[in-house]
PDB file of N, CA and C in Angstrom:
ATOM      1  N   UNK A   1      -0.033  62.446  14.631  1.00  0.00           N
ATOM      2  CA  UNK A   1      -0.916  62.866  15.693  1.00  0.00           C
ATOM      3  C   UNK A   1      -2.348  62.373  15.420  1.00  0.00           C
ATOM      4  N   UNK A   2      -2.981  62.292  14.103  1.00  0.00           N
ATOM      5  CA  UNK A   2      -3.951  62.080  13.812  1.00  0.00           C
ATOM      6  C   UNK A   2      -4.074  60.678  14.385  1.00  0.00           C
ATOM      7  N   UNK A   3      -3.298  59.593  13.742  1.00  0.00           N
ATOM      8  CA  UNK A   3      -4.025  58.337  13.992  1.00  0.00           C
ATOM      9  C   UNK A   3      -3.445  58.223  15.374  1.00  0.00           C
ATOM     10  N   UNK A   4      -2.868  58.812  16.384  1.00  0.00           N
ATOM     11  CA  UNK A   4      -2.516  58.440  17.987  1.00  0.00           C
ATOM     12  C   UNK A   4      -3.691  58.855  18.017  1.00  0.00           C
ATOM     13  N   UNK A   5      -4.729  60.056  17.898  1.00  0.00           N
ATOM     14  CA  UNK A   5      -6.084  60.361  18.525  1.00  0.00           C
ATOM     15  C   UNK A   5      -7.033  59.291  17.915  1.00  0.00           C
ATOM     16  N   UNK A   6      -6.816  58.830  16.744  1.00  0.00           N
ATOM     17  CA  UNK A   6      -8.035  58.107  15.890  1.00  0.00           C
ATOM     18  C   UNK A   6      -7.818  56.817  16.464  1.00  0.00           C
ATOM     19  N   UNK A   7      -6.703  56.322  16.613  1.00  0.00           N
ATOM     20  CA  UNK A   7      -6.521  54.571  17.228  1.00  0.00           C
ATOM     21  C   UNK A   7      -6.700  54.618  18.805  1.00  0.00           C
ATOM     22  N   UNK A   8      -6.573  55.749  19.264  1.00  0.00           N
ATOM     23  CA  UNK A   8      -6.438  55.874  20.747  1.00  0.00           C
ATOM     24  C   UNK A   8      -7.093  56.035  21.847  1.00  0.00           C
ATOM     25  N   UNK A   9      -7.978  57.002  21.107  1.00  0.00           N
ATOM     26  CA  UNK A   9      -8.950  57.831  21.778  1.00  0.00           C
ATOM     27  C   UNK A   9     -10.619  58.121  21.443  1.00  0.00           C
ATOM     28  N   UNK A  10     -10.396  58.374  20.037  1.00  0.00           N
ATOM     29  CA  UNK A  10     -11.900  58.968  19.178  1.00  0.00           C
ATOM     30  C   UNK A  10     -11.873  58.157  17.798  1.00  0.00           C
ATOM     31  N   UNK A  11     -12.892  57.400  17.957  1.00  0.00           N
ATOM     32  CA  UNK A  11     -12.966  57.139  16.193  1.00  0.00           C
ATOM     33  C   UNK A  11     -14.217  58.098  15.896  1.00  0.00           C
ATOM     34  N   UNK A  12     -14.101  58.700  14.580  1.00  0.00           N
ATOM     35  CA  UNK A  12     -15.558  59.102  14.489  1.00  0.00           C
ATOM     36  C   UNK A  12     -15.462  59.205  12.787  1.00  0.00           C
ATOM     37  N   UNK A  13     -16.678  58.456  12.346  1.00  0.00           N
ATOM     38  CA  UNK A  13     -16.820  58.406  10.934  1.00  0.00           C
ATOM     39  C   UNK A  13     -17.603  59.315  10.382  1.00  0.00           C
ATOM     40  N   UNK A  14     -17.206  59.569   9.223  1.00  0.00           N
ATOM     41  CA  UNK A  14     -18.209  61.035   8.864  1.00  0.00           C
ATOM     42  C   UNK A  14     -18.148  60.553   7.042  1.00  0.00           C
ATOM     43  N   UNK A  15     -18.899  61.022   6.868  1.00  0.00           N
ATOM     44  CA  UNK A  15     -18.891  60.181   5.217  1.00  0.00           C
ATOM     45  C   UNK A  15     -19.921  61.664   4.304  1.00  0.00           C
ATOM     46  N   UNK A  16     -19.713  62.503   3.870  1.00  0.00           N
ATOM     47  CA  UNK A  16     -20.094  63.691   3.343  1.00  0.00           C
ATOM     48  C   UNK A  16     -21.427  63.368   2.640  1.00  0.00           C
ATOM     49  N   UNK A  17     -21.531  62.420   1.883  1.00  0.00           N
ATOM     50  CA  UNK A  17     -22.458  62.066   1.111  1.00  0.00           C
ATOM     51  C   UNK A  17     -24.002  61.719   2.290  1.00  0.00           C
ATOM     52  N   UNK A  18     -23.578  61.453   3.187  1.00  0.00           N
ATOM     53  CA  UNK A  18     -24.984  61.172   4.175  1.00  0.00           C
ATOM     54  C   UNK A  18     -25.117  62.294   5.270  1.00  0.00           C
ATOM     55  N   UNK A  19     -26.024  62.544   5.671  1.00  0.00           N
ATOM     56  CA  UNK A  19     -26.558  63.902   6.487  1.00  0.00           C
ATOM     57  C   UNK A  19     -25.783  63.442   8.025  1.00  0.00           C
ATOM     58  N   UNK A  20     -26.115  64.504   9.029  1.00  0.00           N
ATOM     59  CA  UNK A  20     -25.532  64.791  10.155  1.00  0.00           C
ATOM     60  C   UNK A  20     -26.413  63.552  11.123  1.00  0.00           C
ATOM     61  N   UNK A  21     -27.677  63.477  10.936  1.00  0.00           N
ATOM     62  CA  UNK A  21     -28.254  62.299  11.694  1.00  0.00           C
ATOM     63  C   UNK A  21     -27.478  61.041  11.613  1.00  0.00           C
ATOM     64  N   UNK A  22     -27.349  60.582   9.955  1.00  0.00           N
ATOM     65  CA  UNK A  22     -27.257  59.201   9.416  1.00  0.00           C
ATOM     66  C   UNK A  22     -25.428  59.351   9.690  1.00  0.00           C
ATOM     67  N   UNK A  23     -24.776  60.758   9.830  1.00  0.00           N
ATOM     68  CA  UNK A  23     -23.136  60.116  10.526  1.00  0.00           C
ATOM     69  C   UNK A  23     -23.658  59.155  11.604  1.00  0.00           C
ATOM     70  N   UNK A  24     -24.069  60.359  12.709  1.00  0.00           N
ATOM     71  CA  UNK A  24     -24.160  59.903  14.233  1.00  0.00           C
ATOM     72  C   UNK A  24     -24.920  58.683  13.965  1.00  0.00           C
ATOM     73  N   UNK A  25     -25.857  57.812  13.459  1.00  0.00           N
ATOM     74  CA  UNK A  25     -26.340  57.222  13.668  1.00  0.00           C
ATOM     75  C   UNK A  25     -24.981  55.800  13.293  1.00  0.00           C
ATOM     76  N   UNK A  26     -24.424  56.428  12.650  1.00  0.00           N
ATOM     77  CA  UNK A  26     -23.259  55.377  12.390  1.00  0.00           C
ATOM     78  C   UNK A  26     -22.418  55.023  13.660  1.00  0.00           C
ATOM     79  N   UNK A  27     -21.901  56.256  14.416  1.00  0.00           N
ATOM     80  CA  UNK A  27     -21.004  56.786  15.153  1.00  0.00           C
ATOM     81  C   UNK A  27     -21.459  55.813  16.735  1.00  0.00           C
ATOM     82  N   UNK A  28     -23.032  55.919  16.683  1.00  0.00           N
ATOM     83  CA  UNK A  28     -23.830  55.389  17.941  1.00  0.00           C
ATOM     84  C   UNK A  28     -23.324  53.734  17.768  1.00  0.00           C
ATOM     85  N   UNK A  29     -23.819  53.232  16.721  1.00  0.00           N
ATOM     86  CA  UNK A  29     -23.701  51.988  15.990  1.00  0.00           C
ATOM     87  C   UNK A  29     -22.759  51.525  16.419  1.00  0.00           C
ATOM     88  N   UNK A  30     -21.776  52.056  16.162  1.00  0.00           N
ATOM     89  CA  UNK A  30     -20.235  51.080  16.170  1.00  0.00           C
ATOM     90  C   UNK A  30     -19.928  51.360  17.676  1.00  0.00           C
ATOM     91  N   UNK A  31     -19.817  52.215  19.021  1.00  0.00           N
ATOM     92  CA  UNK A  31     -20.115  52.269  19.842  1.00  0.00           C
ATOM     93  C   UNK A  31     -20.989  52.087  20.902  1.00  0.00           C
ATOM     94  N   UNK A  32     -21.952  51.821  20.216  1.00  0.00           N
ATOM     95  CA  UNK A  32     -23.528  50.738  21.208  1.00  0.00           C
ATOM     96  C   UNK A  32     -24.251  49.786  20.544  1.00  0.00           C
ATOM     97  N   UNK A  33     -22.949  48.677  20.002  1.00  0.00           N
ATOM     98  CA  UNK A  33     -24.283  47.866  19.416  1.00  0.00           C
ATOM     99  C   UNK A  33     -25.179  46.783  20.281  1.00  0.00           C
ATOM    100  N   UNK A  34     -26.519  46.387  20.055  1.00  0.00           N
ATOM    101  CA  UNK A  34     -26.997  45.853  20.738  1.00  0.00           C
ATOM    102  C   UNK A  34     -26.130  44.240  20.627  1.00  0.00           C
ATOM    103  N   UNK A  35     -25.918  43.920  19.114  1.00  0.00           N
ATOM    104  CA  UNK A  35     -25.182  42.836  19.355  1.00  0.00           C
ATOM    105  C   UNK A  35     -23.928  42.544  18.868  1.00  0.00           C
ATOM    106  N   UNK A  36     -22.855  42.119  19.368  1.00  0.00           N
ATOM    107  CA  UNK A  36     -21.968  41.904  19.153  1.00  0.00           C
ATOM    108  C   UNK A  36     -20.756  40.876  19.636  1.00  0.00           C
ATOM    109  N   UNK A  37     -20.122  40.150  18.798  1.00  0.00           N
ATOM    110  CA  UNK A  37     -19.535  39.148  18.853  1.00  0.00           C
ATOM    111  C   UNK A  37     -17.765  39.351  18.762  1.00  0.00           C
ATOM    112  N   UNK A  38     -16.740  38.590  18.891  1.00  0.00           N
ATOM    113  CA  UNK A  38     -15.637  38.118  18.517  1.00  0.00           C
ATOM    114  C   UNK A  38     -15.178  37.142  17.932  1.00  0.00           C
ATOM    115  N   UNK A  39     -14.459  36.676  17.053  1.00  0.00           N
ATOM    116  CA  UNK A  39     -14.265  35.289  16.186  1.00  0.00           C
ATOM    117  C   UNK A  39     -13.163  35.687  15.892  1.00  0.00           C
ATOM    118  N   UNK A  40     -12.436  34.406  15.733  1.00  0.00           N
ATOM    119  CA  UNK A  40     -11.575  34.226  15.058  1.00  0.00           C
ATOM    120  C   UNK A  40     -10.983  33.594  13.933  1.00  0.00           C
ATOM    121  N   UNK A  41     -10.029  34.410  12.940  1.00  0.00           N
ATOM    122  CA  UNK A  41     -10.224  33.962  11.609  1.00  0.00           C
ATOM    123  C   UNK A  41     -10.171  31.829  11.174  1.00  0.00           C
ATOM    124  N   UNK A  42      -9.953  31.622  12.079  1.00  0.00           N
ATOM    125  CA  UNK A  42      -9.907  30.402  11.868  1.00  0.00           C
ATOM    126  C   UNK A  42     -11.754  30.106  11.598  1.00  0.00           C
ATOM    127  N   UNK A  43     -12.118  30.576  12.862  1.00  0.00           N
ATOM    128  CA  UNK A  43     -13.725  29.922  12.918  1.00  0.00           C
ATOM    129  C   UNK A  43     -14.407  31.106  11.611  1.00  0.00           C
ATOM    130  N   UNK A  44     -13.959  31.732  11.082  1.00  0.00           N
ATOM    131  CA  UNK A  44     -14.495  32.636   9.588  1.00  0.00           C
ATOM    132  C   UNK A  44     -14.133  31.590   8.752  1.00  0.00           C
ATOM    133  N   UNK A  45     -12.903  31.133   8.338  1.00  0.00           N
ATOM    134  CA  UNK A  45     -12.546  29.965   7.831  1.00  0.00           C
ATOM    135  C   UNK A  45     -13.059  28.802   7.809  1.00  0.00           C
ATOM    136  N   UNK A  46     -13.416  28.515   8.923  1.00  0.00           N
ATOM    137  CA  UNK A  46     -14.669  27.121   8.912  1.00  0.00           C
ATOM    138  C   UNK A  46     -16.346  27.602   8.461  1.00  0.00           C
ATOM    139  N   UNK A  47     -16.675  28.645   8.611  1.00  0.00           N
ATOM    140  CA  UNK A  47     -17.960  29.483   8.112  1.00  0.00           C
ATOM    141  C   UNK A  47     -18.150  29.265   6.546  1.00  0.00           C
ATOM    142  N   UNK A  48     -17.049  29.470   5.869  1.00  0.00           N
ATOM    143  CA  UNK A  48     -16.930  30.022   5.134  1.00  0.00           C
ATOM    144  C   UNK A  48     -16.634  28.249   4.398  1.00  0.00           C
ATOM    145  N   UNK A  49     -15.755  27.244   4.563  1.00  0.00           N
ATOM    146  CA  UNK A  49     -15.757  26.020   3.606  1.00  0.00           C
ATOM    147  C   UNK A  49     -16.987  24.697   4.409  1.00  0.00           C
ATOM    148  N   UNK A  50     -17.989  25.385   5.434  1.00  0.00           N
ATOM    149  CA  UNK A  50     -18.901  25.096   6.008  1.00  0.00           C
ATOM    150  C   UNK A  50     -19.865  24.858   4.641  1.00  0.00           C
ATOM    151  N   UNK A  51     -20.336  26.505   3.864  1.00  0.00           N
ATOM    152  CA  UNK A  51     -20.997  26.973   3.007  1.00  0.00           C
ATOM    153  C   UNK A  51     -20.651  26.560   1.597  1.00  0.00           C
ATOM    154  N   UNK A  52     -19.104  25.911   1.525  1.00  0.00           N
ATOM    155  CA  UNK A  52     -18.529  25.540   0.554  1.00  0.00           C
ATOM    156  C   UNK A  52     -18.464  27.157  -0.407  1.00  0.00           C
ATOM    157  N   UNK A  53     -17.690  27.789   0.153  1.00  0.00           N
ATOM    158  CA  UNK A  53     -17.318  29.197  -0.104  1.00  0.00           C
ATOM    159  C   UNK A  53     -16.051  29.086  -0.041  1.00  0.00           C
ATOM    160  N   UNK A  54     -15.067  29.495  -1.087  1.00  0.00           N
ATOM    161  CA  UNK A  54     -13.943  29.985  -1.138  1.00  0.00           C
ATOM    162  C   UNK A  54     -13.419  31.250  -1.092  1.00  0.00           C
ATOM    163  N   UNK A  55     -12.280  31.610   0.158  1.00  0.00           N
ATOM    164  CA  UNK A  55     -11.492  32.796   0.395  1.00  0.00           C
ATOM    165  C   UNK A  55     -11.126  33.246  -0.543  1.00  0.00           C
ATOM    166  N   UNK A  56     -11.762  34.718  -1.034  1.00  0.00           N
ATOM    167  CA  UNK A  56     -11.257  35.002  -2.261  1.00  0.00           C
ATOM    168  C   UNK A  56     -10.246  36.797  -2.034  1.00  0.00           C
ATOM    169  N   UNK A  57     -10.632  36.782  -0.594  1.00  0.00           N
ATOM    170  CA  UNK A  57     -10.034  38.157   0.260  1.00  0.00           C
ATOM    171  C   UNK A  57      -9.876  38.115   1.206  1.00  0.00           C
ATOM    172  N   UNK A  58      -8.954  38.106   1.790  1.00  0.00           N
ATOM    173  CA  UNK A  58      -8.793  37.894   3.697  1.00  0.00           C
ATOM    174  C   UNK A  58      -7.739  39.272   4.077  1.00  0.00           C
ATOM    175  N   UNK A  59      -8.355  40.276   5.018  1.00  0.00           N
ATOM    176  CA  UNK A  59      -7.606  41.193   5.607  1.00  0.00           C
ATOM    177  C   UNK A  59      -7.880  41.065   6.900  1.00  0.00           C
ATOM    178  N   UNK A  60      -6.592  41.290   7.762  1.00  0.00           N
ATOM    179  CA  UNK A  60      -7.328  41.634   9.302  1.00  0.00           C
ATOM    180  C   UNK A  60      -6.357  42.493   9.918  1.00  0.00           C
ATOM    181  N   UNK A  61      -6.868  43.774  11.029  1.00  0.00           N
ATOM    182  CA  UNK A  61      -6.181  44.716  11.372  1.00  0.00           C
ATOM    183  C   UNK A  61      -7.260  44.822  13.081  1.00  0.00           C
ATOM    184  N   UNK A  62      -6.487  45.397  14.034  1.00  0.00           N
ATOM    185  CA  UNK A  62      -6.919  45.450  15.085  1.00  0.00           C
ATOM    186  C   UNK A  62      -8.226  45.773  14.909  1.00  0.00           C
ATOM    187  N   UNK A  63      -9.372  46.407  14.234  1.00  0.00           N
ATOM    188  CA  UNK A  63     -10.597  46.283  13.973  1.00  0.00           C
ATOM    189  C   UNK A  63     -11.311  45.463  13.405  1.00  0.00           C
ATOM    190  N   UNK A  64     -10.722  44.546  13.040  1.00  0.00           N
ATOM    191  CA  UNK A  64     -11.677  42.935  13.108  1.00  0.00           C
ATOM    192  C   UNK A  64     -10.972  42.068  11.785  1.00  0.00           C
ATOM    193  N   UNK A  65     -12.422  40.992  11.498  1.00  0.00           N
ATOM    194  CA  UNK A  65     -11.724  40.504   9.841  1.00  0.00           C
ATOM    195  C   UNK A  65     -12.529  40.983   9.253  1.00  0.00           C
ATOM    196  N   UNK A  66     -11.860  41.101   7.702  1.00  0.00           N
ATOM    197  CA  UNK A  66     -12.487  41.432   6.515  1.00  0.00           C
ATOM    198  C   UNK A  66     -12.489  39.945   5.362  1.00  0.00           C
ATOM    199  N   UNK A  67     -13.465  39.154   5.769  1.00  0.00           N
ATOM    200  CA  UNK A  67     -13.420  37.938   3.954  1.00  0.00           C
ATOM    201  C   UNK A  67     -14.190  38.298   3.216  1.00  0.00           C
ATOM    202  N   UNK A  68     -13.898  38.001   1.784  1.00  0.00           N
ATOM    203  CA  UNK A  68     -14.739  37.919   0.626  1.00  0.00           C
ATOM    204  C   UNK A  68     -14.616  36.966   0.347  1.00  0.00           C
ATOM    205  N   UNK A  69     -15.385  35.944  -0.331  1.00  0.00           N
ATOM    206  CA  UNK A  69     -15.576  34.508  -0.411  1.00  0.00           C
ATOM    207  C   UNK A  69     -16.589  34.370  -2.155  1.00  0.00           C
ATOM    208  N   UNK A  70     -16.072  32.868  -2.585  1.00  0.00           N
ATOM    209  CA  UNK A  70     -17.443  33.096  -3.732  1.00  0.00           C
ATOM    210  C   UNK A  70     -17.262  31.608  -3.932  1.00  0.00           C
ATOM    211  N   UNK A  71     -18.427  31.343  -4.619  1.00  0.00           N
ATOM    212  CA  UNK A  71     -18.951  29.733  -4.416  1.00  0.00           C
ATOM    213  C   UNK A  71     -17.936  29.019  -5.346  1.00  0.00           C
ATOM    214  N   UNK A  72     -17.077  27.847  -5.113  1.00  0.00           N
ATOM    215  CA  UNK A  72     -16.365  27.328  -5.818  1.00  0.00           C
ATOM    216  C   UNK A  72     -17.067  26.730  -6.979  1.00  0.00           C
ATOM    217  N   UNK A  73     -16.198  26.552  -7.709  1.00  0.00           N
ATOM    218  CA  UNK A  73     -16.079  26.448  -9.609  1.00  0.00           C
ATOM    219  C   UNK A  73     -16.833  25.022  -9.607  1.00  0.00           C
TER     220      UNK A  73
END
């Protein structure tokens, strides 16, 4: 039930360690950003051996990509 409401309906991040402003201010964030883009991992992939950066982490899940990259040897 949880993640049908969390994927479905409401995301809302709450992180204990930061106050009730700095949630919401998260919460606003990811729901109104002024800017925002789409890409695809291919064009992260060209970003990334653009910089001469090697994939050193690649995840992706309906909320976007995740790379970690580090300067080749």
């Amino acid at each position: 039930m949880q993640r049908l409401i969390y994927h479905f309906f409401m995301k809302c991040f709450w992180n204990d360690e930061l106050d009730t402003e700095a949630n919401a201010a998260i919460n606003f964030d990811w729901y109104h950003p002024e800017v925002s883009s789409r890409h695809t991992v291919d064009e992260v992939h060209r970003w990334f051996a653009g910089a001469d950066l090697e994939v050193v982490h690649e995840y992706t899940d309906p909320y976007g990509i995740t790379m970690r990259a580090a300067r080749r040897a």
